[in-house]
PDB file of N, CA and C in Angstrom:
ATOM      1  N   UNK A   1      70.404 107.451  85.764  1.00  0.00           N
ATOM      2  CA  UNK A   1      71.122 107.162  84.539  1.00  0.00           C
ATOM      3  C   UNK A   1      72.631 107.180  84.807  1.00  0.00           C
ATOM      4  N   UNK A   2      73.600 106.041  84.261  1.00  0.00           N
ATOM      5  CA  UNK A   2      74.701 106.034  84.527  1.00  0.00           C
ATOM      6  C   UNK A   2      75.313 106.932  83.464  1.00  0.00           C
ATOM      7  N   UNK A   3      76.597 107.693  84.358  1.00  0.00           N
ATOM      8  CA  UNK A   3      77.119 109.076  83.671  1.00  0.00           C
ATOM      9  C   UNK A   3      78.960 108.633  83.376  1.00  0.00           C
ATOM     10  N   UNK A   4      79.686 108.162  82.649  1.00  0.00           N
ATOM     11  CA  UNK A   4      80.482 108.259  82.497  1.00  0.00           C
ATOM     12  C   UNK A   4      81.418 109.152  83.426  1.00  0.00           C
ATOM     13  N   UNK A   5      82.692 108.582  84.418  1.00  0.00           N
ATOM     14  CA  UNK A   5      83.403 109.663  84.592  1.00  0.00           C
ATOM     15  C   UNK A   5      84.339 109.925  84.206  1.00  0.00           C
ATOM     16  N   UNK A   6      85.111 111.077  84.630  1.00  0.00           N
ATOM     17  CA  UNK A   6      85.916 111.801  83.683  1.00  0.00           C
ATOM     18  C   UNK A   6      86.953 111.075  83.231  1.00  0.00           C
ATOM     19  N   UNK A   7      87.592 110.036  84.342  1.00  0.00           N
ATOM     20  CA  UNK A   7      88.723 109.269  83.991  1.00  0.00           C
ATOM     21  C   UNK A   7      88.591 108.259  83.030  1.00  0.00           C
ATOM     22  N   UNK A   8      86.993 107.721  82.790  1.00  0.00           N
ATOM     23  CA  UNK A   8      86.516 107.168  81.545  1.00  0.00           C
ATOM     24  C   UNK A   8      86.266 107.319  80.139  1.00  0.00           C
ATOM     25  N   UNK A   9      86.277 108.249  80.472  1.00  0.00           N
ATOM     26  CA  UNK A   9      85.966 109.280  78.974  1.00  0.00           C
ATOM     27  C   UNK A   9      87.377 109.493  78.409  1.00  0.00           C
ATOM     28  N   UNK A  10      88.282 109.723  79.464  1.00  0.00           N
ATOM     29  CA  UNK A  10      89.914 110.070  79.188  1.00  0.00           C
ATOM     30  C   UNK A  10      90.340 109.021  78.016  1.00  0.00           C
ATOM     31  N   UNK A  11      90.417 108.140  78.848  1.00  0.00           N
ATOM     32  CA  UNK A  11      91.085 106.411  78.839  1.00  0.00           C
ATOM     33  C   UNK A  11      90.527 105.944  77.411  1.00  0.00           C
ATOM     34  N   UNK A  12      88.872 106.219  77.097  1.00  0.00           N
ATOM     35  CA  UNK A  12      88.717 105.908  75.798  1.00  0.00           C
ATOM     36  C   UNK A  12      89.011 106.723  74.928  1.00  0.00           C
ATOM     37  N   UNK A  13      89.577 108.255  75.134  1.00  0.00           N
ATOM     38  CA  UNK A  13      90.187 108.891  74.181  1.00  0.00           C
ATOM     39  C   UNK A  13      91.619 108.603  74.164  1.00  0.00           C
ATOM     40  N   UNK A  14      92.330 108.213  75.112  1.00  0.00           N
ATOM     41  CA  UNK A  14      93.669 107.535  74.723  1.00  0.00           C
ATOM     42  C   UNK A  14      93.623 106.159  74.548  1.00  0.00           C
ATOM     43  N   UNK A  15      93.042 105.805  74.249  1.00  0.00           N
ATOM     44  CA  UNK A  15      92.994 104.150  73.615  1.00  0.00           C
ATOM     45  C   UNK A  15      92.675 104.893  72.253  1.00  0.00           C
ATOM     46  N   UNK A  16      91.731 105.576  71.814  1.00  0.00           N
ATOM     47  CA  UNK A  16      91.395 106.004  69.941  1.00  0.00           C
ATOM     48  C   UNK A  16      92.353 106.582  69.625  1.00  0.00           C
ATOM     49  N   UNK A  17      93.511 107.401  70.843  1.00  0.00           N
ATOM     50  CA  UNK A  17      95.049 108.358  69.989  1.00  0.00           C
ATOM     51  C   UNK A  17      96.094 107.247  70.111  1.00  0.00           C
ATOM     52  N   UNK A  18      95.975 105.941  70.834  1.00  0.00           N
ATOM     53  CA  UNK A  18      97.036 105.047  71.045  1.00  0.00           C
ATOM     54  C   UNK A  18      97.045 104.829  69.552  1.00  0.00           C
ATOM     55  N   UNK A  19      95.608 104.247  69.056  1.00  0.00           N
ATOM     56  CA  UNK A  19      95.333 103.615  67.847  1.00  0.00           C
ATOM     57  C   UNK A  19      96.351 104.132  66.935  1.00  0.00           C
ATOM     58  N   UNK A  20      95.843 105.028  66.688  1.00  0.00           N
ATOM     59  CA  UNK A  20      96.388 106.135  65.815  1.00  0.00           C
ATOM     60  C   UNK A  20      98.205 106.132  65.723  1.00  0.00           C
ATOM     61  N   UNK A  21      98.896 106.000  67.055  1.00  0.00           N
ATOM     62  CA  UNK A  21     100.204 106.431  67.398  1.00  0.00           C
ATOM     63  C   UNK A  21     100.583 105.132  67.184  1.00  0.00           C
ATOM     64  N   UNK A  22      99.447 104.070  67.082  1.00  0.00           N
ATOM     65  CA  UNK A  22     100.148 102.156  66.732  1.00  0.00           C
ATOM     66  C   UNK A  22     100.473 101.956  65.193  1.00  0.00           C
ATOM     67  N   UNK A  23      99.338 102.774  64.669  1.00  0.00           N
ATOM     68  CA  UNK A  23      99.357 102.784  62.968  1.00  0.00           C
ATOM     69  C   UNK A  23     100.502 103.544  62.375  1.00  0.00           C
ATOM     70  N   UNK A  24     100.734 104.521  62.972  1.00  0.00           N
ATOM     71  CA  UNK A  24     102.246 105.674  62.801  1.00  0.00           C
ATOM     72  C   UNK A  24     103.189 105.014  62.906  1.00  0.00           C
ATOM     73  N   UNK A  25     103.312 104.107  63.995  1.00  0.00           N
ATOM     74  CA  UNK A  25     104.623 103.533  64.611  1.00  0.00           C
ATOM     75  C   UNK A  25     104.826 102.125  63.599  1.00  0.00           C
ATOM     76  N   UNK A  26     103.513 101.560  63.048  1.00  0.00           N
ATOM     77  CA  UNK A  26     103.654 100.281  62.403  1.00  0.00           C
ATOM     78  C   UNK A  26     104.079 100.331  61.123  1.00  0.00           C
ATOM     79  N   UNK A  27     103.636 101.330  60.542  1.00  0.00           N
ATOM     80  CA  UNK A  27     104.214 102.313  59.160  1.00  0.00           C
ATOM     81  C   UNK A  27     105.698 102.588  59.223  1.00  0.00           C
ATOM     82  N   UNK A  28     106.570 102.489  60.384  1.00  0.00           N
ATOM     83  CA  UNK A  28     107.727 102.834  60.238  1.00  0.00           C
ATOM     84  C   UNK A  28     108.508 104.750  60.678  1.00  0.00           C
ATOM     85  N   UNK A  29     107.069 105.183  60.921  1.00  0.00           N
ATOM     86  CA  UNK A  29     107.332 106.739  60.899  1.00  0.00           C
ATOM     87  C   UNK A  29     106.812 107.099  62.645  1.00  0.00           C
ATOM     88  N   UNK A  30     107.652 108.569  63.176  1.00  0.00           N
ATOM     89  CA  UNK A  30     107.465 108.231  64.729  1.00  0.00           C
ATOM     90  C   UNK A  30     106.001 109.497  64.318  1.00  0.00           C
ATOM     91  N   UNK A  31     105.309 109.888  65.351  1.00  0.00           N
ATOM     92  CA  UNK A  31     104.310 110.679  65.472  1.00  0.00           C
ATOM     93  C   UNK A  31     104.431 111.848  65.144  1.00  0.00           C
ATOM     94  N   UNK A  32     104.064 112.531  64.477  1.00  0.00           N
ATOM     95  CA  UNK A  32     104.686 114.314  64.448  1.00  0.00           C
ATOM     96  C   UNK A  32     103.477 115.137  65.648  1.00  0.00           C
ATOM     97  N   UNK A  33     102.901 114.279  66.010  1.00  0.00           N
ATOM     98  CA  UNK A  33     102.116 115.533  67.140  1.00  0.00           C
ATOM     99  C   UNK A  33     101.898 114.413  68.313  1.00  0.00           C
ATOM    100  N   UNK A  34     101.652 114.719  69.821  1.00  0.00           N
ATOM    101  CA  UNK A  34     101.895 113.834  70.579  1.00  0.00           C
ATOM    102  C   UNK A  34     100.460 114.461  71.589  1.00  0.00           C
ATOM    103  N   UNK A  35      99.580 113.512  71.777  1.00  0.00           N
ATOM    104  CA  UNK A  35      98.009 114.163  72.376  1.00  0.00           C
ATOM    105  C   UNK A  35      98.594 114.633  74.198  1.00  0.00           C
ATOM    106  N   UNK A  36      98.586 115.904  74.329  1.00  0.00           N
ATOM    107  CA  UNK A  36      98.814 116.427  75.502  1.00  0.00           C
ATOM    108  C   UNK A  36      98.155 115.893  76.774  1.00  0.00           C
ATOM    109  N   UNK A  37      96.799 115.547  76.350  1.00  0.00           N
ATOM    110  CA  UNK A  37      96.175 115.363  77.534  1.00  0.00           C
ATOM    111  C   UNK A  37      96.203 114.161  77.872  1.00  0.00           C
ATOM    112  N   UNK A  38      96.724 113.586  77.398  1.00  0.00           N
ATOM    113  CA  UNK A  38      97.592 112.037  78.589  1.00  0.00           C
ATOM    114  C   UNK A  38      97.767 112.005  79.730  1.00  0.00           C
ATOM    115  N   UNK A  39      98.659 113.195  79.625  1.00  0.00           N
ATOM    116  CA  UNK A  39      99.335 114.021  81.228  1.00  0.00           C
ATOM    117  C   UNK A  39      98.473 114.356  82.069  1.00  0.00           C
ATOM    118  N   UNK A  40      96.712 114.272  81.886  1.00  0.00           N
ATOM    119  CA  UNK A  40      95.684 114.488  82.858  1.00  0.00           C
ATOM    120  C   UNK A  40      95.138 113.583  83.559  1.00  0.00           C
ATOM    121  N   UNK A  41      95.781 112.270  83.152  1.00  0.00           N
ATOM    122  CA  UNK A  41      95.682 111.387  83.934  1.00  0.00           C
ATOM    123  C   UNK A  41      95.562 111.499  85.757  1.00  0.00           C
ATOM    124  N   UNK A  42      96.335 111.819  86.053  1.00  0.00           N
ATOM    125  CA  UNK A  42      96.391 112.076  87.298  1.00  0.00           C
ATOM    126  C   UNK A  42      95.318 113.226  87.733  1.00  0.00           C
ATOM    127  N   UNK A  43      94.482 114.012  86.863  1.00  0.00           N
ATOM    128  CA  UNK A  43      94.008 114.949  87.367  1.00  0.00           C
ATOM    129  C   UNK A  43      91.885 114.459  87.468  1.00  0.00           C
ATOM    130  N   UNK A  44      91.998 113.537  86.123  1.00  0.00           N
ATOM    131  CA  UNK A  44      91.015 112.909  86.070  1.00  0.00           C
ATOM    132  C   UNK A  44      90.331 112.019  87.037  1.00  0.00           C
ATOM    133  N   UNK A  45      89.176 112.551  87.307  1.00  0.00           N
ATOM    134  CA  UNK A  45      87.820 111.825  88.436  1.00  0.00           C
ATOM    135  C   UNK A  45      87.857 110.640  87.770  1.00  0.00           C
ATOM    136  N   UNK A  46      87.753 109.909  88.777  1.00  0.00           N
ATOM    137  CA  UNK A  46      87.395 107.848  88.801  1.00  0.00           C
ATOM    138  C   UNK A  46      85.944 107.987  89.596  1.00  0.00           C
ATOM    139  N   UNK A  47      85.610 106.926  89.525  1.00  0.00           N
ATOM    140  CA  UNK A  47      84.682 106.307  89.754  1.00  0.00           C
ATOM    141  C   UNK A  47      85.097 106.349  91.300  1.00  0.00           C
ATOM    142  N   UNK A  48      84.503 106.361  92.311  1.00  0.00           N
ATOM    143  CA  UNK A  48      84.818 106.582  93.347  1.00  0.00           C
ATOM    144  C   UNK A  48      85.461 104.581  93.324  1.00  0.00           C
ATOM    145  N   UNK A  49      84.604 103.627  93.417  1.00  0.00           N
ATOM    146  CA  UNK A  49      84.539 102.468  93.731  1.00  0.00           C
ATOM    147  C   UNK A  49      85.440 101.768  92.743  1.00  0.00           C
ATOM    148  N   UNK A  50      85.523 102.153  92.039  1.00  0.00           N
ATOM    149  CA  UNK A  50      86.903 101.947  91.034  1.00  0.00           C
ATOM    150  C   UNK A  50      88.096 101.918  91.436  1.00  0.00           C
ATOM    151  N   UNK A  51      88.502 102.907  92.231  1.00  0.00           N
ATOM    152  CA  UNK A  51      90.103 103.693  92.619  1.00  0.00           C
ATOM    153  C   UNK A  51      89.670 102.928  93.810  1.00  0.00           C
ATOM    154  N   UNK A  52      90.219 101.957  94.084  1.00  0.00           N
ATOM    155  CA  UNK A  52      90.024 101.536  95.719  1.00  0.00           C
ATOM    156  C   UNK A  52      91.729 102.061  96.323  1.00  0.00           C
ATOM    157  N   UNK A  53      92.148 101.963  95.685  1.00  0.00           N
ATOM    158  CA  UNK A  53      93.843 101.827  95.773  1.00  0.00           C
ATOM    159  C   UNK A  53      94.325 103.364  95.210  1.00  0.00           C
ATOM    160  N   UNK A  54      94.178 104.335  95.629  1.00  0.00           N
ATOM    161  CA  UNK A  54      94.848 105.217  94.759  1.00  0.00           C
ATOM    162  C   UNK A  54      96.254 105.313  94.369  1.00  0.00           C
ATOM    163  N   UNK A  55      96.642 104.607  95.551  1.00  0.00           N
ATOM    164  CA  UNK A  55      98.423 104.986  95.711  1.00  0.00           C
ATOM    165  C   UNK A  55      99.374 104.163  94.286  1.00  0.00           C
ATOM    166  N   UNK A  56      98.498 103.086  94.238  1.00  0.00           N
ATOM    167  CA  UNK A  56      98.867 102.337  92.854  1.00  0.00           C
ATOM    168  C   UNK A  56      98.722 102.736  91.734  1.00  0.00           C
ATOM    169  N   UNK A  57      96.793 103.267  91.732  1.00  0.00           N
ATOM    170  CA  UNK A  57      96.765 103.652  90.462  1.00  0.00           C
ATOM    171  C   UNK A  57      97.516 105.512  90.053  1.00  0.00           C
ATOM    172  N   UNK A  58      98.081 105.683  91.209  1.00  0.00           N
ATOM    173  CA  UNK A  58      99.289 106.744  90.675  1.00  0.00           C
ATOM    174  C   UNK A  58     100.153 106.658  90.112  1.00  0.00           C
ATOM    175  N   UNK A  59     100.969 105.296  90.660  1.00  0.00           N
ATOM    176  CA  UNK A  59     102.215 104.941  90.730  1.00  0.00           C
ATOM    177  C   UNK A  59     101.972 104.129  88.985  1.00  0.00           C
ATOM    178  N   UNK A  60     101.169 103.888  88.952  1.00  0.00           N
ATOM    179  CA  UNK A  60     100.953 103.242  87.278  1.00  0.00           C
ATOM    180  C   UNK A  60     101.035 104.330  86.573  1.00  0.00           C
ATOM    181  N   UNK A  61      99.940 105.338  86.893  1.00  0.00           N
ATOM    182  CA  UNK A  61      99.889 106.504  86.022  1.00  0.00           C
ATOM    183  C   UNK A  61     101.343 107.376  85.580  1.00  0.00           C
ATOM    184  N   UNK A  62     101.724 107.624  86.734  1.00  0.00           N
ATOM    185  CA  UNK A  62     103.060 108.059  87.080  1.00  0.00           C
ATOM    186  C   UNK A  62     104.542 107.220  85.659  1.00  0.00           C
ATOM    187  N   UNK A  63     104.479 106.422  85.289  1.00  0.00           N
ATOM    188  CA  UNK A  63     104.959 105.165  84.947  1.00  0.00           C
ATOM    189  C   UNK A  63     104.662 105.482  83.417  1.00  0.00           C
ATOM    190  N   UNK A  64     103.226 105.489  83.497  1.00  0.00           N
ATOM    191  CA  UNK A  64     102.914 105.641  81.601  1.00  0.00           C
ATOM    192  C   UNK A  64     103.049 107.118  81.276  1.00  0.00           C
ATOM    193  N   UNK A  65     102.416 108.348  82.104  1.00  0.00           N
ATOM    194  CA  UNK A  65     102.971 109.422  81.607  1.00  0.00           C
ATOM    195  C   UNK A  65     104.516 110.090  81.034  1.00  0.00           C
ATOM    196  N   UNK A  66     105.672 108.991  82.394  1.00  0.00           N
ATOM    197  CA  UNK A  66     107.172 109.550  81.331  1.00  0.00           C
ATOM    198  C   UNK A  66     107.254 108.219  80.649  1.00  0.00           C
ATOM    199  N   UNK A  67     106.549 107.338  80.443  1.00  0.00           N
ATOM    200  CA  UNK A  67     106.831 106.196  79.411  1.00  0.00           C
ATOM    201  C   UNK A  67     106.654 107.212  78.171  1.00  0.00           C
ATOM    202  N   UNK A  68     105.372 107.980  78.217  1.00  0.00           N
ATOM    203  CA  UNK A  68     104.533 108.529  77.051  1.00  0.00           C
ATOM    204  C   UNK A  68     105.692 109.725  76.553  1.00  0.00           C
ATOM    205  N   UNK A  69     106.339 110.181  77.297  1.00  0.00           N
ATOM    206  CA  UNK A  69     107.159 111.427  77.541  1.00  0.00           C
ATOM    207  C   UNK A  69     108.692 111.037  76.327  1.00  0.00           C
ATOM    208  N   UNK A  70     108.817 109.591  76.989  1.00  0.00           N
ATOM    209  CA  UNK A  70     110.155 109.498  76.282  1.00  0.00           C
ATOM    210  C   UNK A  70     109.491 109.082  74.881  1.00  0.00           C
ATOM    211  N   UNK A  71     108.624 108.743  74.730  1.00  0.00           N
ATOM    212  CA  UNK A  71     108.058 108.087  73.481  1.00  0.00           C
ATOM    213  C   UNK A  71     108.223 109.277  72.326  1.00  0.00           C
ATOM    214  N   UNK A  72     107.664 110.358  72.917  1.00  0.00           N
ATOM    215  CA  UNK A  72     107.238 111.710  72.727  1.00  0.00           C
ATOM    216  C   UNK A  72     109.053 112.447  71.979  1.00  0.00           C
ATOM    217  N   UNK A  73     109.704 111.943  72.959  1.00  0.00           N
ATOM    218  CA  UNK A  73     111.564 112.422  72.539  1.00  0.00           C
ATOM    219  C   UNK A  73     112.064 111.577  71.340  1.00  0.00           C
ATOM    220  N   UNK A  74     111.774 110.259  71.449  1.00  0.00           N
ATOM    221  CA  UNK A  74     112.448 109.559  70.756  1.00  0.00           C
ATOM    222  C   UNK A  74     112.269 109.845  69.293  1.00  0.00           C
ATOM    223  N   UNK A  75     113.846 109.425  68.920  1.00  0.00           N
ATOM    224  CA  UNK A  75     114.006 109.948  67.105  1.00  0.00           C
ATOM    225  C   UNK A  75     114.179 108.799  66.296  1.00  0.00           C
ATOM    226  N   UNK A  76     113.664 107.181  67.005  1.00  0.00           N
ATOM    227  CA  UNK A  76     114.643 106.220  66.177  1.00  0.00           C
ATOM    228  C   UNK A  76     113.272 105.495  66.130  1.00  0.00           C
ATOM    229  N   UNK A  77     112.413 105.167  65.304  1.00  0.00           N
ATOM    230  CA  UNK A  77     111.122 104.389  64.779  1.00  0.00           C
ATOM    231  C   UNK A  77     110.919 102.997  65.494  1.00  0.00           C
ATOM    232  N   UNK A  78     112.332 102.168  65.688  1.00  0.00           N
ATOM    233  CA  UNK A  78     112.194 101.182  66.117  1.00  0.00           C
ATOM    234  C   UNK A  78     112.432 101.295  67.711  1.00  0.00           C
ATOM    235  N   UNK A  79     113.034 102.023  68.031  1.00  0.00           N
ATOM    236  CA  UNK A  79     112.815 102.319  69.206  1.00  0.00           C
ATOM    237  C   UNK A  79     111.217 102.534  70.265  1.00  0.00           C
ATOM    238  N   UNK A  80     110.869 103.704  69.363  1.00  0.00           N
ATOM    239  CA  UNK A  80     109.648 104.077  69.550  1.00  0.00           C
ATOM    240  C   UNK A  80     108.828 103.299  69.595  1.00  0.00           C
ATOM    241  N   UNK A  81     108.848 101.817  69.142  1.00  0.00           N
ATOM    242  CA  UNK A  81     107.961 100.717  68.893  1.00  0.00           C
ATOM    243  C   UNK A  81     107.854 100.055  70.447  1.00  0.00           C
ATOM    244  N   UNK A  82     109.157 100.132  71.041  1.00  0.00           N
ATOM    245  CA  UNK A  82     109.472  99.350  72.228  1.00  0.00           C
ATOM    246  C   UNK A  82     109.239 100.358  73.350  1.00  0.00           C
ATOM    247  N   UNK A  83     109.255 100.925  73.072  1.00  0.00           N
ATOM    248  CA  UNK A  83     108.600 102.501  74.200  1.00  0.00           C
ATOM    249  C   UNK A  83     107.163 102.520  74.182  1.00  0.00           C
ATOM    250  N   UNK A  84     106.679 102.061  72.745  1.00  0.00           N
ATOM    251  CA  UNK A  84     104.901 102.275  73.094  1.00  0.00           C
ATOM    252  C   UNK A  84     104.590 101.309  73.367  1.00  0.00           C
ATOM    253  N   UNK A  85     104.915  99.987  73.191  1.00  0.00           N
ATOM    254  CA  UNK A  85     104.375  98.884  74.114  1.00  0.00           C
ATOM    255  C   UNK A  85     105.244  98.749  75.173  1.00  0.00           C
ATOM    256  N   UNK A  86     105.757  99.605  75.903  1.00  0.00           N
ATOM    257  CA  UNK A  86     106.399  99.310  77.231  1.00  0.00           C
ATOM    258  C   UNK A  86     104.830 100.467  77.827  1.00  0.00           C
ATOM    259  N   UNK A  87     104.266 101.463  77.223  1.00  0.00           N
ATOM    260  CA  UNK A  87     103.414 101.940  77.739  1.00  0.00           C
ATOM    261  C   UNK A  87     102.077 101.587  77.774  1.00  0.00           C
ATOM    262  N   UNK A  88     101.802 100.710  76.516  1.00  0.00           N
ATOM    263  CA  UNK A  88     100.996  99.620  76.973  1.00  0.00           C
ATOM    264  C   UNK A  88     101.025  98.578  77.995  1.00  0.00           C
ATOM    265  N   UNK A  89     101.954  98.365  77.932  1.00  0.00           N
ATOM    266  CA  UNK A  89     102.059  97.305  78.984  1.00  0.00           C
ATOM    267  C   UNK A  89     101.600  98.047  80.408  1.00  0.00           C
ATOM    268  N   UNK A  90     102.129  98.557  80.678  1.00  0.00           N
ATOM    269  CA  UNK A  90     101.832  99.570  81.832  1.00  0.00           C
ATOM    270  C   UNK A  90     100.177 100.170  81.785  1.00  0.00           C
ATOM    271  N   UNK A  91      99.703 100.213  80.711  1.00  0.00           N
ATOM    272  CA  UNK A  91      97.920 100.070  80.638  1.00  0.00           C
ATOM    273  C   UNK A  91      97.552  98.908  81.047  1.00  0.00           C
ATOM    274  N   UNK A  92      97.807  97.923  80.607  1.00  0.00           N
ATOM    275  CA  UNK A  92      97.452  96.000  80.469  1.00  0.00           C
ATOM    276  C   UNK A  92      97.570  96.214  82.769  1.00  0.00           C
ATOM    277  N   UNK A  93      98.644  96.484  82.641  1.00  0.00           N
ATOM    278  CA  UNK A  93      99.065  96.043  84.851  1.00  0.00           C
ATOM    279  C   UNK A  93      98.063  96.857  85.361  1.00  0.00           C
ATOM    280  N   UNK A  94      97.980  98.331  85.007  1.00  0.00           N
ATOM    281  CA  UNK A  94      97.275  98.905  85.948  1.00  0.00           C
ATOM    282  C   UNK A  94      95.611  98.152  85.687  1.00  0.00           C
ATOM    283  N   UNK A  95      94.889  97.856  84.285  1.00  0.00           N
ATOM    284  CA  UNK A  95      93.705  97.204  84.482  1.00  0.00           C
ATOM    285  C   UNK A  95      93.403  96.059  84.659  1.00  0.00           C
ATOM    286  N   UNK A  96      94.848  95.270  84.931  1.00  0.00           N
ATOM    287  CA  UNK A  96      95.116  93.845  85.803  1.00  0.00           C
ATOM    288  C   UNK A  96      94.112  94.483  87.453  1.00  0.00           C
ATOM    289  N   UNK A  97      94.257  95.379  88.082  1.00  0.00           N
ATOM    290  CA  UNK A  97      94.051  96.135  89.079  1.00  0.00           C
ATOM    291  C   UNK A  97      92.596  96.467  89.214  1.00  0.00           C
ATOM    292  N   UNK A  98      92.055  97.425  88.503  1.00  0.00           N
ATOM    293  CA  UNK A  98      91.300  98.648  87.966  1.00  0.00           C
ATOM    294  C   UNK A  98      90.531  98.425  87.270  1.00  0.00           C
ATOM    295  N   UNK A  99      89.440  97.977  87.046  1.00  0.00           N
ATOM    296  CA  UNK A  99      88.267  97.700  85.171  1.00  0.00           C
ATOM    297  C   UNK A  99      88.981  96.545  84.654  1.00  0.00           C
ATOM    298  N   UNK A 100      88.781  95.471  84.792  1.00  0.00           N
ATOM    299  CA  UNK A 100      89.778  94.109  83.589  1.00  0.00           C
ATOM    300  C   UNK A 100      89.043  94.432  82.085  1.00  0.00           C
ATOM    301  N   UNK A 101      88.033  95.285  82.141  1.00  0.00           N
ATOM    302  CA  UNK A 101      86.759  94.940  80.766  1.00  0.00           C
ATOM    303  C   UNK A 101      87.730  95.246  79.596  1.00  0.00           C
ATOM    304  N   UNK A 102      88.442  96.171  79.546  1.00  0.00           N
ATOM    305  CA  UNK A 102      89.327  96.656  78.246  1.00  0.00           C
ATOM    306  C   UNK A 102      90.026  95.981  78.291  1.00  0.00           C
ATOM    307  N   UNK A 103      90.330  94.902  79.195  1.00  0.00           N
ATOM    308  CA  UNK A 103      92.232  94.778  79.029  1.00  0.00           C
ATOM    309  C   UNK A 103      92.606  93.804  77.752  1.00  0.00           C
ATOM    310  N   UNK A 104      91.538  93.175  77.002  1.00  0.00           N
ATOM    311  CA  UNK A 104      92.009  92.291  75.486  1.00  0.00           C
ATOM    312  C   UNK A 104      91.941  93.400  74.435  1.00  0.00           C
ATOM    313  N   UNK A 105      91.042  94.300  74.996  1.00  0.00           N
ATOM    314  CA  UNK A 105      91.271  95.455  73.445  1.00  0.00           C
ATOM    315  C   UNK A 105      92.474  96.481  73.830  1.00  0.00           C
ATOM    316  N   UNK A 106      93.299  96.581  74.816  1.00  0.00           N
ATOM    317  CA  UNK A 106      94.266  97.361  75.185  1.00  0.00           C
ATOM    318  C   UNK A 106      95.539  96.304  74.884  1.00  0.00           C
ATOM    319  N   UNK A 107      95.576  95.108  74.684  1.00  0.00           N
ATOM    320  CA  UNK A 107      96.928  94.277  74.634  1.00  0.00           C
ATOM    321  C   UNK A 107      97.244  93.947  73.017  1.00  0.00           C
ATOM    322  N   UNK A 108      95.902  94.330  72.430  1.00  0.00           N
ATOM    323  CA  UNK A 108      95.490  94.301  71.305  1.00  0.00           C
ATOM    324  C   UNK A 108      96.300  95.562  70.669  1.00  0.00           C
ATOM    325  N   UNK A 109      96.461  96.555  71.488  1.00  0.00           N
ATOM    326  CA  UNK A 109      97.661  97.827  70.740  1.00  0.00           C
ATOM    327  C   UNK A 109      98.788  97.338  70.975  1.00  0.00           C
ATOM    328  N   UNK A 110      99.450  96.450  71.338  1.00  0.00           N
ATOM    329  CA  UNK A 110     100.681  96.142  71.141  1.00  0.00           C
ATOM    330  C   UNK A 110     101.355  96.122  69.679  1.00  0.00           C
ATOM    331  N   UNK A 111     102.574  96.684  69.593  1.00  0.00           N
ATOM    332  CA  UNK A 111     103.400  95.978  67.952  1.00  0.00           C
ATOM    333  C   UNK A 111     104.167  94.982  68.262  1.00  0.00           C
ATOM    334  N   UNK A 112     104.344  93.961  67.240  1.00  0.00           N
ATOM    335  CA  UNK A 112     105.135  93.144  66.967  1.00  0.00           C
ATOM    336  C   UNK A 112     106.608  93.858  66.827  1.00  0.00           C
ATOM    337  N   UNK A 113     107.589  93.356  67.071  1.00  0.00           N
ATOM    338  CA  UNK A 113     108.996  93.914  67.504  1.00  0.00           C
ATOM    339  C   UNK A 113     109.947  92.606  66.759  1.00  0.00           C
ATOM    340  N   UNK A 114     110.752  93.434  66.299  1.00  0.00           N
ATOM    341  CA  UNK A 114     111.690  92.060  65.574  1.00  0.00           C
ATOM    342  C   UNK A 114     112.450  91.851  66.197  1.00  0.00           C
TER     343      UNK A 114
END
């Protein structure tokens, strides 16, 4: 029986808190709580045959965690808009790489930006 791994299970819980942080941000208001375990990215089991490349999929990870970080600081709504799809985007490259299967429901969290 195929078992989900850990880095899978992650990824679909930050795609359901992205949701969440797209609807906050589209409303005009920045997040008042920011999901910690983002930052476990790097600590989270892959699929062995998945990660062929680790050094990349660090260097991505690496990339969206202080993307997520400054997102996390920022005090200006519209700002914050261009910070969370700069960290999407950085989801969209690394599963250019890594799993393509999500990558229309992950480009799909993008906001529109005026």
């Amino acid at each position: 029986m195929h078992q989900d791994s850990e880095l899978a299970l992650l990824m679909r819980k930050m795609y359901a808190q992205n949701e969440v942080i797209r609807k906050t941000l589209a409303a005009g208001r920045l997040p008042e709580t920011f999901p910690e375990d983002f930052y476990r990215i790097h600590e989270a089991k892959a699929t062995k045959k998945v990660l062929h490349d680790q050094t990349t999929f660090e260097a991505m990870a690496t990339t969206y965690v202080e993307t997520m970080k400054r997102l996390k600081s920022s005090q200006d709504p519209a700002e914050a808009k261009l910070i969370f799809n700069e960290a999407i985007t950085t989801c969209a490259s690394c599963h250019q790489v890594y799993c393509r299967g999500p990558l229309k429901k992950i480009k799909r969290l993008k906001l529109p930006v005026e």
